[in-house]
Protein backbone atom coordinates (compact mmCIF):
# COMPACT_ATOMS: atom_id res chain seq x y z
CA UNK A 1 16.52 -9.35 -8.28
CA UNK A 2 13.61 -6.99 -8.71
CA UNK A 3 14.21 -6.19 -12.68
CA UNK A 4 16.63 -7.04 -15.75
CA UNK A 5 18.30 -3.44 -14.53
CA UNK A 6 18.41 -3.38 -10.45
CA UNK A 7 18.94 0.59 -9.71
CA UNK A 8 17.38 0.35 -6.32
CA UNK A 9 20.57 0.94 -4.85
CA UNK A 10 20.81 4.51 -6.60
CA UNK A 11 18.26 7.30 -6.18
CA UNK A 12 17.13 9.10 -8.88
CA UNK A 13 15.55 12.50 -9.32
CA UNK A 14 12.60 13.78 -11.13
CA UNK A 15 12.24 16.04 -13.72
CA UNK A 16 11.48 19.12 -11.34
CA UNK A 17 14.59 18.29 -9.40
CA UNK A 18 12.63 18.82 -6.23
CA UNK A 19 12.02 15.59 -5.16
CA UNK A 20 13.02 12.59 -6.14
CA UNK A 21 11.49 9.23 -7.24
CA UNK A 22 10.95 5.99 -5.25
CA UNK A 23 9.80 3.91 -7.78
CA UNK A 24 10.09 4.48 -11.65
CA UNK A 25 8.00 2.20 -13.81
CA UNK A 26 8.95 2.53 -17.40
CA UNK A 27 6.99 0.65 -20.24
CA UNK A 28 6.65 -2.25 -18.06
CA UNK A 29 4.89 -5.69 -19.07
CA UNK A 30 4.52 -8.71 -17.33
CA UNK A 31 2.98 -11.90 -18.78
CA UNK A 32 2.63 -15.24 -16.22
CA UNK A 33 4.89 -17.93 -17.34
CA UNK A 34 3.64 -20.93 -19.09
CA UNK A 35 1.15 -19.70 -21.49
CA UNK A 36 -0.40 -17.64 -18.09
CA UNK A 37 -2.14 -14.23 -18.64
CA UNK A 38 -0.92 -11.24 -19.27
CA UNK A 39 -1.60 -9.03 -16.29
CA UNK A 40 0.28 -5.49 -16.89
CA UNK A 41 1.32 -3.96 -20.45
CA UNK A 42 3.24 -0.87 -21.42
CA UNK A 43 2.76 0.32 -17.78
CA UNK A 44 4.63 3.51 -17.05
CA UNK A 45 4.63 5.27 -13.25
CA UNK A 46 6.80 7.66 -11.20
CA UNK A 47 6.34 7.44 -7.58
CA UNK A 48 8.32 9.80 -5.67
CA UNK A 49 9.66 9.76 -1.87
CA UNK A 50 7.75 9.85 1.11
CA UNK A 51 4.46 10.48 -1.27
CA UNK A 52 1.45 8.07 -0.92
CA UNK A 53 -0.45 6.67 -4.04
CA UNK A 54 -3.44 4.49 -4.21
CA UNK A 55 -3.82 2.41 -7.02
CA UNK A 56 -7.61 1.18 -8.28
CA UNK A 57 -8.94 -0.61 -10.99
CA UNK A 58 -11.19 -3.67 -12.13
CA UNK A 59 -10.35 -6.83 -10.80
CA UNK A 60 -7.54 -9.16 -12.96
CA UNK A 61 -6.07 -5.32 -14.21
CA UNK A 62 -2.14 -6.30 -12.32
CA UNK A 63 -2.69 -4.37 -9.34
CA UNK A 64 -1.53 -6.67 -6.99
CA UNK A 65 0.91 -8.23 -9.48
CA UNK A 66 2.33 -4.51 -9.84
CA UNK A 67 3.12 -4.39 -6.38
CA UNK A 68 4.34 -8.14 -6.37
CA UNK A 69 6.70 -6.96 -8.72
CA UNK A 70 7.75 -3.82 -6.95
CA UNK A 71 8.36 -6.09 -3.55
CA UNK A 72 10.83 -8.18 -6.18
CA UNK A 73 9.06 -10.96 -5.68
CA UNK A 74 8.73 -11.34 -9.34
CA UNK A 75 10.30 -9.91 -12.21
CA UNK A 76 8.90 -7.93 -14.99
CA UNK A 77 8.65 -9.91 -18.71
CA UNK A 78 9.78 -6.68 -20.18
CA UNK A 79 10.52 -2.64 -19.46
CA UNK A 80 12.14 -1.55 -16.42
CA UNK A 81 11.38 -1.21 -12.71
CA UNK A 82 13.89 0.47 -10.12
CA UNK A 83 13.15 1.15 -6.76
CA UNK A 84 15.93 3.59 -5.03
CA UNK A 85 17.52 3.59 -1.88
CA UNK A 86 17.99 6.64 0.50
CA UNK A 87 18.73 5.24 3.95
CA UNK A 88 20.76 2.24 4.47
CA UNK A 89 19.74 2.05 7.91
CA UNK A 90 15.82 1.32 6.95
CA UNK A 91 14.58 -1.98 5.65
CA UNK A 92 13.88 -0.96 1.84
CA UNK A 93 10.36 -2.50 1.42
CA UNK A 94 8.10 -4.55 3.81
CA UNK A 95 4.68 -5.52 2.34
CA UNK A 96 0.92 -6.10 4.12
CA UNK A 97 -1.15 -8.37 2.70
CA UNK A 98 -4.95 -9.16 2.54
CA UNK A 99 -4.71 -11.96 4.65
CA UNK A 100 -4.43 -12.41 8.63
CA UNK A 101 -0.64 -13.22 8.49
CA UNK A 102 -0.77 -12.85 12.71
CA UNK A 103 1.01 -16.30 14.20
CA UNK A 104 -1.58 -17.92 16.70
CA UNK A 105 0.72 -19.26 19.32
CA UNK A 106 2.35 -15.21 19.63
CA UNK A 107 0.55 -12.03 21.44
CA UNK A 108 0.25 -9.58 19.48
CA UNK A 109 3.33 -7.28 20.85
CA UNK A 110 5.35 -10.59 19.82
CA UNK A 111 3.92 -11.03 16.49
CA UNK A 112 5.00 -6.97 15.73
CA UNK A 113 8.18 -8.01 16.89
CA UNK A 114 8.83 -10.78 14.55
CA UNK A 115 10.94 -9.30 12.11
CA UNK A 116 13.69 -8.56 14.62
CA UNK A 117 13.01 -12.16 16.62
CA UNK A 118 14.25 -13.63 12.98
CA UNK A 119 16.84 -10.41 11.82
CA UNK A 120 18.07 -9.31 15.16
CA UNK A 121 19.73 -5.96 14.88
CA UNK A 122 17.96 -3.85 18.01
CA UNK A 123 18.38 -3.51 20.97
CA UNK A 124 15.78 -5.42 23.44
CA UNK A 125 15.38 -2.06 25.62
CA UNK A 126 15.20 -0.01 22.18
CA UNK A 127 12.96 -2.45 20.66
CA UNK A 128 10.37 -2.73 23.51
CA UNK A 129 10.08 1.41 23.75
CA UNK A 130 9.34 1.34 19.86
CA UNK A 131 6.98 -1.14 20.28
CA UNK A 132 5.12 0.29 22.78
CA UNK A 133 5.08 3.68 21.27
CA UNK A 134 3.14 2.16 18.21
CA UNK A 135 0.84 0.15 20.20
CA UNK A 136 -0.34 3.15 21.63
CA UNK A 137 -0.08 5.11 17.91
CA UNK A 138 -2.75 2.34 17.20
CA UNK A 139 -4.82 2.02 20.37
CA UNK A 140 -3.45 -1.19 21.43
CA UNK A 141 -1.81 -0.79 24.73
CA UNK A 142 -3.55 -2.73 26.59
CA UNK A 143 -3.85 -5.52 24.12
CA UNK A 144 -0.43 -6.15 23.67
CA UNK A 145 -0.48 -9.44 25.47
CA UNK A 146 -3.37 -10.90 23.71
CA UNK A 147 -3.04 -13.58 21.37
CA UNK A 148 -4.76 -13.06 18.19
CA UNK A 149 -8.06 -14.90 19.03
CA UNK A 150 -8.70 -12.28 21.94
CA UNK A 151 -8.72 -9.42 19.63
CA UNK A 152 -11.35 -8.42 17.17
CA UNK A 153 -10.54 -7.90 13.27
CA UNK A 154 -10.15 -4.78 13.37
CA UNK A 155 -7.26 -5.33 16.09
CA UNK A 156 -5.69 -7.85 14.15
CA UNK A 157 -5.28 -6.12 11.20
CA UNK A 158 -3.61 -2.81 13.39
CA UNK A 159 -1.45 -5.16 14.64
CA UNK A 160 -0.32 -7.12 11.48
CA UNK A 161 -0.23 -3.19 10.18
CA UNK A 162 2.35 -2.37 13.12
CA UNK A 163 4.21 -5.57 12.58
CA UNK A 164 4.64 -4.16 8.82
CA UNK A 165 6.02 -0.99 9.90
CA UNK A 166 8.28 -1.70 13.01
CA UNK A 167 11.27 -2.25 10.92
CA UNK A 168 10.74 1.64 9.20
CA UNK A 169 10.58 0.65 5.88
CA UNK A 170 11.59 3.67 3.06
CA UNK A 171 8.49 1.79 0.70
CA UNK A 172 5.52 0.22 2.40
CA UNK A 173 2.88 -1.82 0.54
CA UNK A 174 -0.45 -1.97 1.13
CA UNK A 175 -2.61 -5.07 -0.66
CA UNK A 176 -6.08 -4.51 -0.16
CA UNK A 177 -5.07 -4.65 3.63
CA UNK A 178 -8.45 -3.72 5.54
CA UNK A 179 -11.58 -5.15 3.33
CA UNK A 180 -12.53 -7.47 5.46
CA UNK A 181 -13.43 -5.29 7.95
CA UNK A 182 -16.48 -3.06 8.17
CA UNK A 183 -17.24 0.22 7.19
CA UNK A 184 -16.79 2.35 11.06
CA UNK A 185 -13.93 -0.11 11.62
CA UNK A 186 -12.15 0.51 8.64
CA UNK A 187 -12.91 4.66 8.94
CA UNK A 188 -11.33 4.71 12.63
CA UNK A 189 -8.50 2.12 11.32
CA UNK A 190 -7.82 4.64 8.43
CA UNK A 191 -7.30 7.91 11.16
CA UNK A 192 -4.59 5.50 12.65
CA UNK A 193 -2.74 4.15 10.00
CA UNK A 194 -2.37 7.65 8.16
CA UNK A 195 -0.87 8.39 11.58
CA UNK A 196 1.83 6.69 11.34
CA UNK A 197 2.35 6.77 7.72
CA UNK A 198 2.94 10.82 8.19
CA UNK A 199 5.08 10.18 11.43
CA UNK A 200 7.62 7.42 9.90
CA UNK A 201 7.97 9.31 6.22
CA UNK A 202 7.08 5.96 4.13
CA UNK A 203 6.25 5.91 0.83
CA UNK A 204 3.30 4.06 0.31
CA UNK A 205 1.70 2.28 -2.51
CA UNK A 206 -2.28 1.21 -1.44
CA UNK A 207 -3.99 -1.29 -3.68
CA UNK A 208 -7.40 -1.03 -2.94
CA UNK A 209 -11.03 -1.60 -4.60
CA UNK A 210 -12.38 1.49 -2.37
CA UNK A 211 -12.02 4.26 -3.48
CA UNK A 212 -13.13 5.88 -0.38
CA UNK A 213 -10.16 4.56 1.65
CA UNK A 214 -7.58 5.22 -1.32
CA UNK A 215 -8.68 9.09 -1.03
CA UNK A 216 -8.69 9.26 2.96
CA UNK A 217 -4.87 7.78 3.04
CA UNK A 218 -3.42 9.35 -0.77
CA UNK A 219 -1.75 11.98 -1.77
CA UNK A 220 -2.54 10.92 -5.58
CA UNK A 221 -4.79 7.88 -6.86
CA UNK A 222 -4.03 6.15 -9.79
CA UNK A 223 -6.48 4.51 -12.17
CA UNK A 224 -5.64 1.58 -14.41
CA UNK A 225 -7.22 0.38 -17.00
CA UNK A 226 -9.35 -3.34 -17.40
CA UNK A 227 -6.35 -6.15 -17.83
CA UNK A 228 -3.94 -6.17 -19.36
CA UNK A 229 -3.54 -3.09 -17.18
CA UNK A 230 -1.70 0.29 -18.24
CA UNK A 231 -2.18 3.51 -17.00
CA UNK A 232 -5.34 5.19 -17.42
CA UNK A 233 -5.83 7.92 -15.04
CA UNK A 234 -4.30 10.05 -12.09
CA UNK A 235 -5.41 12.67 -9.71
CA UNK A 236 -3.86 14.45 -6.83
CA UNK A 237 -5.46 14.53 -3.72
CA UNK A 238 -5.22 17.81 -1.92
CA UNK A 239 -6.57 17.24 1.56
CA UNK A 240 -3.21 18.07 3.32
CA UNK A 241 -1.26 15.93 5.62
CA UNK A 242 -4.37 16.56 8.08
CA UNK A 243 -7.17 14.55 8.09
CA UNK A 244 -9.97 13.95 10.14
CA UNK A 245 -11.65 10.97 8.34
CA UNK A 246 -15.05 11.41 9.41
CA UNK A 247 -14.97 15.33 8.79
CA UNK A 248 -13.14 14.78 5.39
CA UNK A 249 -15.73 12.41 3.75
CA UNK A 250 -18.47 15.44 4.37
CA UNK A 251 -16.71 17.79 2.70
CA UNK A 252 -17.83 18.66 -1.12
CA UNK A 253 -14.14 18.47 -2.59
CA UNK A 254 -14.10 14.72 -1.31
CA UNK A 255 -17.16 14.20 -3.24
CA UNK A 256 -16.70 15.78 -5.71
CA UNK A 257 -13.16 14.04 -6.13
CA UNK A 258 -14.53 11.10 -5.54
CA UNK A 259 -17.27 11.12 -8.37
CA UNK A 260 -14.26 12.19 -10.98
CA UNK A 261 -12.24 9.26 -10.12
CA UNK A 262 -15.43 7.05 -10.40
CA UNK A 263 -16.30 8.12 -13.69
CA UNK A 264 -12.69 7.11 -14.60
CA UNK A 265 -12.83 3.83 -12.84
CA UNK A 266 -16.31 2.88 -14.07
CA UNK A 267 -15.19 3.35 -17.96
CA UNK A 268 -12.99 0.41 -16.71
CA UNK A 269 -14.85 -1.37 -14.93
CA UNK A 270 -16.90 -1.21 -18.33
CA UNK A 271 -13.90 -2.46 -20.62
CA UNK A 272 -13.60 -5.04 -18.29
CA UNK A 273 -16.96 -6.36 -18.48
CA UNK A 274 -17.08 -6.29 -22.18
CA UNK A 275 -13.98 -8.57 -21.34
CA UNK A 276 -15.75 -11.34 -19.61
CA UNK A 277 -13.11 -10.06 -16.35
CA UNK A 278 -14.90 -10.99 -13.10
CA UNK A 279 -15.02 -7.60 -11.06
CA UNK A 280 -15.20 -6.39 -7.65
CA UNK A 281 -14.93 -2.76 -6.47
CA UNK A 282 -16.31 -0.93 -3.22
CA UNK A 283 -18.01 2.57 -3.68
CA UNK A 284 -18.37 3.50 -0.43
């Protein structure tokens, strides 16, 4: 049960008829149950197919409660969230979090092959050839048999990323899923990841405090406001399906683009520390 009305079985179009939506978000509020917070108000998005949005804001606005809600893990206290369906033969949603969810007693080619170790539903022969195709999307081939203390952080989190997408999800979400790593690590990780976003035609929601990384893997960014969070801003980001990270944060339109959504964010940020919120963002 994702919402009081469950339409993810039944896509839906947008108003331009051109494309047609993912995830529709309509005056949505959701307060934590026993006295708790509230953490998202009035909140009202359209995400369409195969687009990718990143969505910043101050720390305690709902972010990762928004996507929480959009995996169904939770259910919204009021409004309406429906997430369609296009392909029965995808998994609908699969979700990466912040944490290292790798198992320690698995290499790493067996912890991206979890899902179908617990679902079945491939072919061994099939599976393996997938598998290895992504390793080598992410510059692990020859780390496949490594068990997650032999690989570095940034390794780890490629391969809890691949582990994500293996079963071609039609909606992947992304929960802050590379700040623990360092700057270079997370640039090189980013060239990757977009990658394979393009190649499997995912739509992709990014939750992220860096506003850097949201613009390098976006097609639109999405600001919300200090908690409880509702929309407050959105731009489109028109780099192209293209990028070369490094050669994209030199560029004037990135920086420019960048300083526009940080004037939006820091007005936020602001609210939010008039608030007493704790806060946390990266400008890098």
């Amino acid at each position: 049960m994702i919402s009081a009305t469950d339409e993810r079985a039944r896509p839906s179009s947008t108003d331009d008829g051109n494309a047609s939506s993912a995830i529709q978000v309509s005056d949505l509020t959701f307060t934590y149950p026993n006295g708790g917070v509230t953490a998202l108000t009035s909140l009202t998005l359209d995400i369409r197919r195969g687009r990718s949005v990143g969505i910043v804001g101050p720390s305690g606005c709902g972010k990762s409660t928004l996507l929480s809600l959009i995996a169904g893990l939770m259910s919204p206290s009021a409004g309406r969230l429906a997430v369609s369906s296009f392909d029965p033969h995808r998994q609908r949603i699969t979700m990466m979090f912040q944490k290292d969810t790798l198992l320690p007693w698995l290499t790493a080619t067996e912890n991206i092959k979890l899902f179908y170790r617990i679902h079945g539903g491939r072919k061994p022969q099939d599976l393996k050839q997938r598998v290895d195709e992504l390793l080598a999307l992410a510059g692990l081939s020859a780390f496949g048999n490594y068990y997650p203390y032999q690989l570095s952080g940034g390794m780890r989190r490629r391969a809890v990323f691949l582990s994500t997408v293996l079963p071609q999800p039609e909606i992947l979400l992304l929960d802050e899923p590379f700040s623990s790593l360092d700057e270079p690590t997370r640039v090189a990780i980013h060239q990757d990841v977009l990658q394979i976003i393009r190649r499997m035609k995912m739509t992709v929601v990014l939750v992220t405090h860096d506003l850097a990384e949201a613009l390098s893997l976006c097609d639109e960014v999405i600001v919300l406001t200090a908690r409880p969070g509702t929309f407050a801003a959105r731009r489109q980001v028109p780099f192209g399906a293209d990028r070369s990270m490094l050669e994209l944060r030199r560029t004037p339109e990135f920086l420019r683009l960048y300083a526009e959504l940080w004037e939006e964010l820091s007005l936020q940020i602001d609210a939010s520390h008039k608030k007493g919120d704790d806060m946390r963002v990266v400008a890098s």
